[in-house]
Protein backbone atom coordinates (compact mmCIF):
# COMPACT_ATOMS: atom_id res chain seq x y z
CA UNK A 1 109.07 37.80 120.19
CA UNK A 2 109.23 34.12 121.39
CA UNK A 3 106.94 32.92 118.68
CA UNK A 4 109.48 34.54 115.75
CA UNK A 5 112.56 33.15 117.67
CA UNK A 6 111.13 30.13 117.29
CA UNK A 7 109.49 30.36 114.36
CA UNK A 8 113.14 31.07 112.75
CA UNK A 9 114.58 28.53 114.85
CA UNK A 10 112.50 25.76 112.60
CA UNK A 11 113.71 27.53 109.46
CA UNK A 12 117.21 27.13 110.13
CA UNK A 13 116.55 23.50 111.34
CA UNK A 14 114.82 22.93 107.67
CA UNK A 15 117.59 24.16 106.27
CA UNK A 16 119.84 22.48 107.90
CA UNK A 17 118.09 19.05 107.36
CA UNK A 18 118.36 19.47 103.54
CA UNK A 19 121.43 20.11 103.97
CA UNK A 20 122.58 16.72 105.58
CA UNK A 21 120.17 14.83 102.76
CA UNK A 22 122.41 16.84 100.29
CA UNK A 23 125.46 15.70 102.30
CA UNK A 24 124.92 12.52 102.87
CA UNK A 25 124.12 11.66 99.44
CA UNK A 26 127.54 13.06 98.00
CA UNK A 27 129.33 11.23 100.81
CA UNK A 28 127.71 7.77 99.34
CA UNK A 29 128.63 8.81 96.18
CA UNK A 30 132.25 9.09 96.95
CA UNK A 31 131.75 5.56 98.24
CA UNK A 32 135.34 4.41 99.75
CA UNK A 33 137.27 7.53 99.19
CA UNK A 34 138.02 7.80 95.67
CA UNK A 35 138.46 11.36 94.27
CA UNK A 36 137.84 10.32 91.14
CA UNK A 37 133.94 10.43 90.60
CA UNK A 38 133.31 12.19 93.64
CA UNK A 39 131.49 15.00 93.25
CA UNK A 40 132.48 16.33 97.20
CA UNK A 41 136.01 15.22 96.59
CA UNK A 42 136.07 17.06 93.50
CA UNK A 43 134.42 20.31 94.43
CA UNK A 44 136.71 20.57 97.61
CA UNK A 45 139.64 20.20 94.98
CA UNK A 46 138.35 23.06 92.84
């Protein structure tokens, strides 16, 4: 039981890694805050 808790414990923390390279390479594209061009600015705006 412990080994699948943990086992899904290091699947969520994948995930969540990805995530952040995801996230922190649309917050460098948005550079200083311009919506225009910035693919999170612009999604959030959809």
């Amino acid at each position: 039981m412990a080994e699948t808790q943990l086992s899904d414990v290091r699947a969520k923390q994948a995930d969540l890694e990805r995530m952040a390279v995801v996230l922190d390479e649309l917050v460098r594209a948005c550079g200083a805050g311009d919506a225009s061009g910035c693919p999170l600015l612009e999604a959030l705006s959809d």
